[in-house]
Protein backbone atom coordinates (compact mmCIF):
# COMPACT_ATOMS: atom_id res chain seq x y z
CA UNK A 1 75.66 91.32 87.18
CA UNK A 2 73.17 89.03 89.31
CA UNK A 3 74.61 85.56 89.03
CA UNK A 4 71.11 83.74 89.76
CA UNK A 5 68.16 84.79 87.53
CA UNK A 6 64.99 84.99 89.33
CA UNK A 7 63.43 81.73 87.93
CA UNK A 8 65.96 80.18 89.53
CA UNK A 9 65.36 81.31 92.87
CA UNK A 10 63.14 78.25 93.80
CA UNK A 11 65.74 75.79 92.27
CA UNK A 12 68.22 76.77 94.27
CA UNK A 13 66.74 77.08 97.10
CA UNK A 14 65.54 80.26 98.15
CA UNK A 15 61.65 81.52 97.78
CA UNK A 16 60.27 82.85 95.04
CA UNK A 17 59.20 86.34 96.93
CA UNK A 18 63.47 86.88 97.37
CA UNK A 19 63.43 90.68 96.18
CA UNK A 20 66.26 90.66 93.61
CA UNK A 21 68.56 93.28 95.30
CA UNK A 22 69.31 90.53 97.78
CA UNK A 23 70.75 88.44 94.68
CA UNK A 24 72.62 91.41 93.66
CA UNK A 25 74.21 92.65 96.42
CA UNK A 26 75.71 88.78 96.93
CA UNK A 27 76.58 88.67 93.40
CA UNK A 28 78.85 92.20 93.91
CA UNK A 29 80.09 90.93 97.21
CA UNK A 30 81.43 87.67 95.01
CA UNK A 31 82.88 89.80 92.70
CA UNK A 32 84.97 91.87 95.72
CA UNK A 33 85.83 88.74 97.11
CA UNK A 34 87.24 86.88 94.12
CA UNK A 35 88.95 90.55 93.56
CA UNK A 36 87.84 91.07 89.76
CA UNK A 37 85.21 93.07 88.05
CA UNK A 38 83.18 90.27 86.88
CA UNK A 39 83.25 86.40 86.86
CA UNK A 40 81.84 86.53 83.38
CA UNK A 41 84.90 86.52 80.32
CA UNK A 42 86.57 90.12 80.71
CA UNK A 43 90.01 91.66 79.57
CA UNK A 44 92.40 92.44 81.93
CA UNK A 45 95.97 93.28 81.28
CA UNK A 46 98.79 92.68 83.26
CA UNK A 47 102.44 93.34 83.69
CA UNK A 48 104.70 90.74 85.19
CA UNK A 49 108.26 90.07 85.63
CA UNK A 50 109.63 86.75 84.63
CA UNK A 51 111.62 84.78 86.91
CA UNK A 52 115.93 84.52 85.70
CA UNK A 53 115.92 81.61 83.63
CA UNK A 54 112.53 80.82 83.34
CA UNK A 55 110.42 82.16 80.37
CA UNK A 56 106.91 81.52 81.92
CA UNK A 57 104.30 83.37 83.87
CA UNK A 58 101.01 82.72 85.43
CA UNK A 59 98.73 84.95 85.00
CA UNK A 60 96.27 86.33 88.19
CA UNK A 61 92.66 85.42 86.54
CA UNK A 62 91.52 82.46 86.00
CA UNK A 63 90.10 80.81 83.92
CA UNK A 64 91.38 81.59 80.78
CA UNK A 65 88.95 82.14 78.17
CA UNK A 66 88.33 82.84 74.38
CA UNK A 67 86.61 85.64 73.42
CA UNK A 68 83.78 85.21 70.79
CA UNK A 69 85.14 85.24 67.21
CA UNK A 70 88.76 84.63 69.07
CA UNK A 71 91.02 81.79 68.50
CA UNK A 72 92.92 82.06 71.63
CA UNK A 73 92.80 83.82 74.98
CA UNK A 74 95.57 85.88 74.41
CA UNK A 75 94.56 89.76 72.77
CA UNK A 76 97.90 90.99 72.41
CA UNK A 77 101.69 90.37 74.08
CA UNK A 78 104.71 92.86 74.60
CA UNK A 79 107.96 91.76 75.93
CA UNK A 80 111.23 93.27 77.02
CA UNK A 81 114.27 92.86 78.52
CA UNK A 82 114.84 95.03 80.91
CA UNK A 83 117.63 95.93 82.97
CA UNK A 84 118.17 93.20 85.38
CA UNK A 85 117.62 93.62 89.19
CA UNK A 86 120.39 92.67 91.42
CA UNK A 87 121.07 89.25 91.44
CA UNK A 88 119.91 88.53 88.08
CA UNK A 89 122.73 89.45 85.85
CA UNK A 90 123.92 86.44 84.51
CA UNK A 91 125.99 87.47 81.85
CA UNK A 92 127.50 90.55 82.19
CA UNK A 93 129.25 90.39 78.56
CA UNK A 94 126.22 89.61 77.19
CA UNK A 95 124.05 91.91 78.84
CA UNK A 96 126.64 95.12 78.15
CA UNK A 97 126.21 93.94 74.51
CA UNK A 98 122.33 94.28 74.37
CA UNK A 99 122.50 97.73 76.17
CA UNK A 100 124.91 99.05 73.68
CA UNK A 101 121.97 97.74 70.69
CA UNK A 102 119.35 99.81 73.15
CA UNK A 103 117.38 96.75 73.39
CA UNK A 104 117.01 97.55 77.08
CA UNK A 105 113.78 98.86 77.61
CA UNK A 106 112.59 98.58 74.54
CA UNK A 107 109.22 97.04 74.05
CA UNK A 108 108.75 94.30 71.22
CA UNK A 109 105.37 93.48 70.03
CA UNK A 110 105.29 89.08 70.30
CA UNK A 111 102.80 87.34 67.84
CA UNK A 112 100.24 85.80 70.56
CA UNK A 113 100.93 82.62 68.32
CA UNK A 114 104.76 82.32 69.17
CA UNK A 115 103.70 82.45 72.92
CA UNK A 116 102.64 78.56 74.56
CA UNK A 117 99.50 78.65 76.67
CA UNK A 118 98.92 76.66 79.52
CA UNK A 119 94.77 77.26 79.59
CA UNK A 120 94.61 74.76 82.46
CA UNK A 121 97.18 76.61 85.18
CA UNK A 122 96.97 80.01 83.35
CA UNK A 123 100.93 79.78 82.20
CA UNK A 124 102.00 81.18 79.36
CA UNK A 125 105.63 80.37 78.14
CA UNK A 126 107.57 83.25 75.96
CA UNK A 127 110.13 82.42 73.44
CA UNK A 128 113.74 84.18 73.00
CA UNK A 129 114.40 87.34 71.49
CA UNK A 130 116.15 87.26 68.22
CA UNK A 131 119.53 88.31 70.22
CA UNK A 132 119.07 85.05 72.09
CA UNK A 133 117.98 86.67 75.66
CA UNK A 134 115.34 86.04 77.76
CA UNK A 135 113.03 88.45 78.24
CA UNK A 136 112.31 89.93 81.82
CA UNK A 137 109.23 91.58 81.71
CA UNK A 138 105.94 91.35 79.60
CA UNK A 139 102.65 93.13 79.16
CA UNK A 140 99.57 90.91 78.52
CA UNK A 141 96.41 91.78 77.69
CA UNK A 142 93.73 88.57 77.22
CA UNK A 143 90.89 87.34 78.46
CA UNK A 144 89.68 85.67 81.04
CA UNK A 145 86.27 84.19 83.27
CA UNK A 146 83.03 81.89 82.69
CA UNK A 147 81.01 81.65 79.63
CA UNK A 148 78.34 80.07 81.63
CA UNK A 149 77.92 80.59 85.21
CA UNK A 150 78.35 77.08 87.22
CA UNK A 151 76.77 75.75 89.56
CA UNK A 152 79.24 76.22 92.78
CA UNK A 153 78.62 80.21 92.10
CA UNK A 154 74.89 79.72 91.90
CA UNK A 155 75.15 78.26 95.51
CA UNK A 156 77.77 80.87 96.48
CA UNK A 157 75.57 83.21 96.00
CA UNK A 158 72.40 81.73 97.45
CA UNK A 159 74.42 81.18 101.17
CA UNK A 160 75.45 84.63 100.86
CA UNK A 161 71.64 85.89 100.74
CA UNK A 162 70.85 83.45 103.37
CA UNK A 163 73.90 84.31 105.76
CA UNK A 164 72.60 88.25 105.30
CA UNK A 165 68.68 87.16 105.80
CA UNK A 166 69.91 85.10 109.29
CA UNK A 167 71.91 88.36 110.13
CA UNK A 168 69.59 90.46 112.85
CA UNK A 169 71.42 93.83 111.92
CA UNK A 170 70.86 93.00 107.77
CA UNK A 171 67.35 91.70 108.46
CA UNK A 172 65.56 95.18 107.53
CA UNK A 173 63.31 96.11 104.04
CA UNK A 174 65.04 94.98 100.97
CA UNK A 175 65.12 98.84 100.23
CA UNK A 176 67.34 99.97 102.52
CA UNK A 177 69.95 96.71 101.57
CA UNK A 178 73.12 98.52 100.19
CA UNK A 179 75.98 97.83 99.27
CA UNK A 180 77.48 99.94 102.18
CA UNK A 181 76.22 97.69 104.35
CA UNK A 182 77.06 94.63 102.28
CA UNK A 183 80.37 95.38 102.70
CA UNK A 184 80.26 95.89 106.47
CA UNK A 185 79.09 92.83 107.10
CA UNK A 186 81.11 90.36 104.44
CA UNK A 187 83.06 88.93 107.02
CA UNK A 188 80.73 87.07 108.51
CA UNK A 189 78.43 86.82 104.75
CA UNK A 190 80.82 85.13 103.40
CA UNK A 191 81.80 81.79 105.12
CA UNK A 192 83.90 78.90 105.10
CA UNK A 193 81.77 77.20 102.73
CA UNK A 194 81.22 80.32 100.11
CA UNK A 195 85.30 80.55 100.27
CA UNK A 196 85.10 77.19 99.71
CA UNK A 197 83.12 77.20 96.65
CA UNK A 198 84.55 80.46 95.25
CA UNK A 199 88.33 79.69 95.65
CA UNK A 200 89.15 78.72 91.69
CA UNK A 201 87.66 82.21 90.45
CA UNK A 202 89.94 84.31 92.98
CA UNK A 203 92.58 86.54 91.51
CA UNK A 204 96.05 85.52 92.48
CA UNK A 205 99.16 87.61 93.27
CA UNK A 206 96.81 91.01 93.81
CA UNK A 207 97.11 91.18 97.92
């Protein structure tokens, strides 16, 4: 997806004759940088472990957003608990008690509305399980990016065509801009200022 439509071209700064590949090739080079699919609201689903003695997560995308016809960013929510890693056993008795139930392992479908969101910071905060455990590890699947694309991605996107334009080796026919060569050259397409602008839609804890 092209995150400037060609009427805006002129608003934004660049000239009207800008052949749209140029738009899209900085809009997928965004996209690779913030390490998601898409800025615009997509469902990703993740698997994290929770922290011993803390029942909250944050997820990697942000923002969080609700789908259309959705109450709440959250699609669905699996917990477990697990067998703990070394150094988290904190109750022995109490842990060779839920492994003799088989509740190690076993995956428990959470109603998204017994789970606390944190829209702001991406947290979400999971309740007990009924044998009063914490759980360990949890599958999410929501939803998250921009119903409306703002401004700071706008001019993101706009450097990015200029930084390629000023480049001597990317200053060839519009035709033969790929996203091969895109790629080659996103080092030095996108700069300080682009990273700058771009750094509340990148994914967290994925490298």
């Amino acid at each position: 997806m092209a995150y400037l439509l060609p009427a805006e071209y002129v608003q934004y700064g660049l000239t009207a004759e800008t052949a749209d590949n140029w738009v899209t090739m900085a809009s997928a080079l965004i996209d690779s940088h913030c390490r998601r699919p898409s800025l615009t609201v997509t469902q990703y689903t993740e698997r994290l472990r929770l922290t011993p003695g803390a029942q909250a997560v944050r997820l990697s995308y942000r923002p969080l957003a609700v789908a259309a016809g959705a109450t709440t960013p959250l699609v669905s929510v699996q917990a477990r608990y697990g067998r703990p890693r070394r150094g988290e056993l904190a109750d022995p008795y109490r842990d060779q008690v839920a492994w003799a139930f088989g509740l190690p392992g076993t995956w428990s479908a959470l109603d998204v509305a017994s789970v606390d969101v944190n829209a702001s910071a991406a947290e979400l905060t999971f309740p007990a399980n009924f044998l009063g455990l914490d759980y360990n590890e949890v599958e999410v699947a929501y939803t998250s990016g921009l119903t409306t694309i703002p401004d700071a991605v706008k001019i993101a996107c706009v450097q990015i065509v200029r930084n390629a334009q000023a480049t001597p080796a990317m200053n060839v026919k519009s035709s033969r801009v790929d996203t091969l060569q895109m790629q080659y050259f996103s080092s030095s397409l996108i700069d300080e200022q682009v990273r700058a602008l771009l750094r509340p839609y990148v994914a967290e804890r994925l490298g």
